[in-house]
Each structure stands twice: as structure tokens, then as C-alpha cells.
Protein backbone atom coordinates (compact mmCIF):
# COMPACT_ATOMS: atom_id res chain seq x y z
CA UNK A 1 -9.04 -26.02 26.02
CA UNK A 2 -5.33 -24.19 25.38
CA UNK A 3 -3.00 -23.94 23.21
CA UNK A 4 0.67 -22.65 22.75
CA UNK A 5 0.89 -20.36 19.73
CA UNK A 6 3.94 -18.51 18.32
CA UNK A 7 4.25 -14.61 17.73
CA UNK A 8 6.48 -11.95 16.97
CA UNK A 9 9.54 -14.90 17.44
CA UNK A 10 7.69 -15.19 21.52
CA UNK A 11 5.46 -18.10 22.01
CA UNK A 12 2.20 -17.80 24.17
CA UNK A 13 0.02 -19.99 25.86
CA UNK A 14 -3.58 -19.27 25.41
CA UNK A 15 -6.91 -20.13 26.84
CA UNK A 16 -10.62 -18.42 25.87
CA UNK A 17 -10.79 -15.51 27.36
CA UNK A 18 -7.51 -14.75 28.49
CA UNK A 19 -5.77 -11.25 27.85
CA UNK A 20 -2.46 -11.42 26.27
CA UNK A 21 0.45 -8.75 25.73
CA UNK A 22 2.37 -9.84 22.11
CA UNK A 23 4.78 -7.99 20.21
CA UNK A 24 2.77 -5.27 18.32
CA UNK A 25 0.54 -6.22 15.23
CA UNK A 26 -0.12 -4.07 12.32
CA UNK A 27 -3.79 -4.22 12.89
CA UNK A 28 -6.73 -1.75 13.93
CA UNK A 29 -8.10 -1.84 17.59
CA UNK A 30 -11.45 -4.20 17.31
CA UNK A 31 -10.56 -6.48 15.22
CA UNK A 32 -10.20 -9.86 14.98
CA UNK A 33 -6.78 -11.52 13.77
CA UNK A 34 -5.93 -15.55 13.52
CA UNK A 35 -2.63 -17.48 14.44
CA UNK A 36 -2.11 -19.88 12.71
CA UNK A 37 1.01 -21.31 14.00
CA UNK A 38 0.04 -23.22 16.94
CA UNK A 39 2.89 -25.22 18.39
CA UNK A 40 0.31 -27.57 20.99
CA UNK A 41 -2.76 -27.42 22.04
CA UNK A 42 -4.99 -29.56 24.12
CA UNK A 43 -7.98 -29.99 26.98
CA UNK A 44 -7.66 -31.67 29.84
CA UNK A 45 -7.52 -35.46 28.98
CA UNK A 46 -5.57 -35.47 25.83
CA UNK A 47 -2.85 -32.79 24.17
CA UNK A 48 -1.85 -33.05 20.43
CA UNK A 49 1.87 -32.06 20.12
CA UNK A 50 2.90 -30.36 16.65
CA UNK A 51 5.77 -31.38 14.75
CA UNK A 52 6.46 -28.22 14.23
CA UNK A 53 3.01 -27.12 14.02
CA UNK A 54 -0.53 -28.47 14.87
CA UNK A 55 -2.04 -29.45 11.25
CA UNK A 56 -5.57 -27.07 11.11
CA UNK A 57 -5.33 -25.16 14.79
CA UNK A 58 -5.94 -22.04 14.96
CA UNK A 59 -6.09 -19.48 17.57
CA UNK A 60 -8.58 -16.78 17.13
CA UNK A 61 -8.00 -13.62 19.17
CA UNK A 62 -9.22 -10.17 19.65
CA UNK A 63 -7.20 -7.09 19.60
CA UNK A 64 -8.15 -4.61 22.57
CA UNK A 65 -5.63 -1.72 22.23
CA UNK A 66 -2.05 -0.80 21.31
CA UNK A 67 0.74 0.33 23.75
CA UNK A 68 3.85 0.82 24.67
CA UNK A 69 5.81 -0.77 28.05
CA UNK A 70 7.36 1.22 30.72
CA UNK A 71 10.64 3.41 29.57
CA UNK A 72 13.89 1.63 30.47
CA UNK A 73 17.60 3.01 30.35
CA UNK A 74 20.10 2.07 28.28
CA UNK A 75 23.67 3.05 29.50
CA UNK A 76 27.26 1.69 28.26
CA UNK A 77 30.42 2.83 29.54
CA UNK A 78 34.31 1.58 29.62
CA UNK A 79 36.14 2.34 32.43
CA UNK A 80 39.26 4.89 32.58
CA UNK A 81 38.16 5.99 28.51
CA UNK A 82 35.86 8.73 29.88
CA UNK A 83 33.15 6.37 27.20
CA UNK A 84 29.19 7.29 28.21
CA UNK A 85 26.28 6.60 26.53
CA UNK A 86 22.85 6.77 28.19
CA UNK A 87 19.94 6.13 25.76
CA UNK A 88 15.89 5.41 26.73
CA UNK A 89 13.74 2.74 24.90
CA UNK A 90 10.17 1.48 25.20
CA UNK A 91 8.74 -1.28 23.62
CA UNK A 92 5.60 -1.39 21.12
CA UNK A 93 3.18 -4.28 21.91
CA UNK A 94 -0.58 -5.29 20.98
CA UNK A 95 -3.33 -6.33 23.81
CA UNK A 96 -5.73 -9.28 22.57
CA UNK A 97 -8.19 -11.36 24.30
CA UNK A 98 -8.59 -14.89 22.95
CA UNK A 99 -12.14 -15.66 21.36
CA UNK A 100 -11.93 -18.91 20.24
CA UNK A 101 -9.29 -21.89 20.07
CA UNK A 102 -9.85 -24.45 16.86
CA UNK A 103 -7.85 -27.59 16.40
């Protein structure tokens, strides 16, 4: 069983089990949140595509821990103007682990 869910304007394809990195959720370490906007899902033999959505799927996920991604840099300039800007920036973002998948 999978499906393809939609988060945080990213979508996601999940399977039970699997750990996922998602844009971070306002929710504490442990527990247990629900997507409900589920774009396909599907086994092996047969896939049910939504139009948008998958009417009653759900995907039922665990969250693990909350982090933050490795710094990048940031730096503009414009040539001959003597224009620099250097700035850092590191992403927020939520670890889950999928329990269950419901269509």
C-alpha cells in the first residue's frame, strides 16, 4: 500500500513504515498527526487517482523529532556597484514515520 499526500505546499509519497522529512509541523515529538489530503494512493494491482483529492484517505503518521537542515549561504552582489550581501539560512522541518495508510 502507498499513497501520495500533500504538505507544507510539497507532496510526499508514503508507504508504512517509511521515515519522512516535511516542512515543520506545529506538533509535540510522539505524537500522532493525520493528512488528510491524499492526492493517490494505491497497492499493487489497482491505484485510485483523486480529483483533486482521494474521497476518505488518510495518511496516519508519527512524528519522531524536530530539526533543522544544514546552514546554506545566501550572497547577492552587482558587479562594478561595490553591492554585497552575504546572509545564512537553515530550514525548519518535522521527522515522521508513517503508521498506517486508510483509503
Amino acid at each position: 500500500m502507498f499513497a501520495v499526500f500533500r504538505t507544507g505546499g510539497k507532496q510526499f509519497r508514503a508507504e508504512p513504515g517509511r521515515t519522512l522529512l516535511i516542512p515543520s509541523l506545529d506538533v509535540e515529538t510522539g505524537e500522532l498527526v493525520t493528512f488528510d489530503d491524499v492526492l493517490l494512493a494505491g497497492t499493487e494491482e489497482e491505484v485510485a487517482v483523486g480529483e483533486p483529492t482521494v474521497e476518505g484517505a488518510k495518511v496516519t503518521a508519527e512524528v519522531l523529532a524536530h530539526d533543522r537542515t544544514k546552514k546554506i549561504t545566501v550572497f547577492k552582489r552587482k558587479r562594478r556597484k561595490g553591492y554585497r550581501r552575504k546572509q545564512g539560512h537553515r530550514q525548519d522541518f518535522t521527522v515522521v514515520r508513517v503508521a498506517d495508510i486508510t483509503v
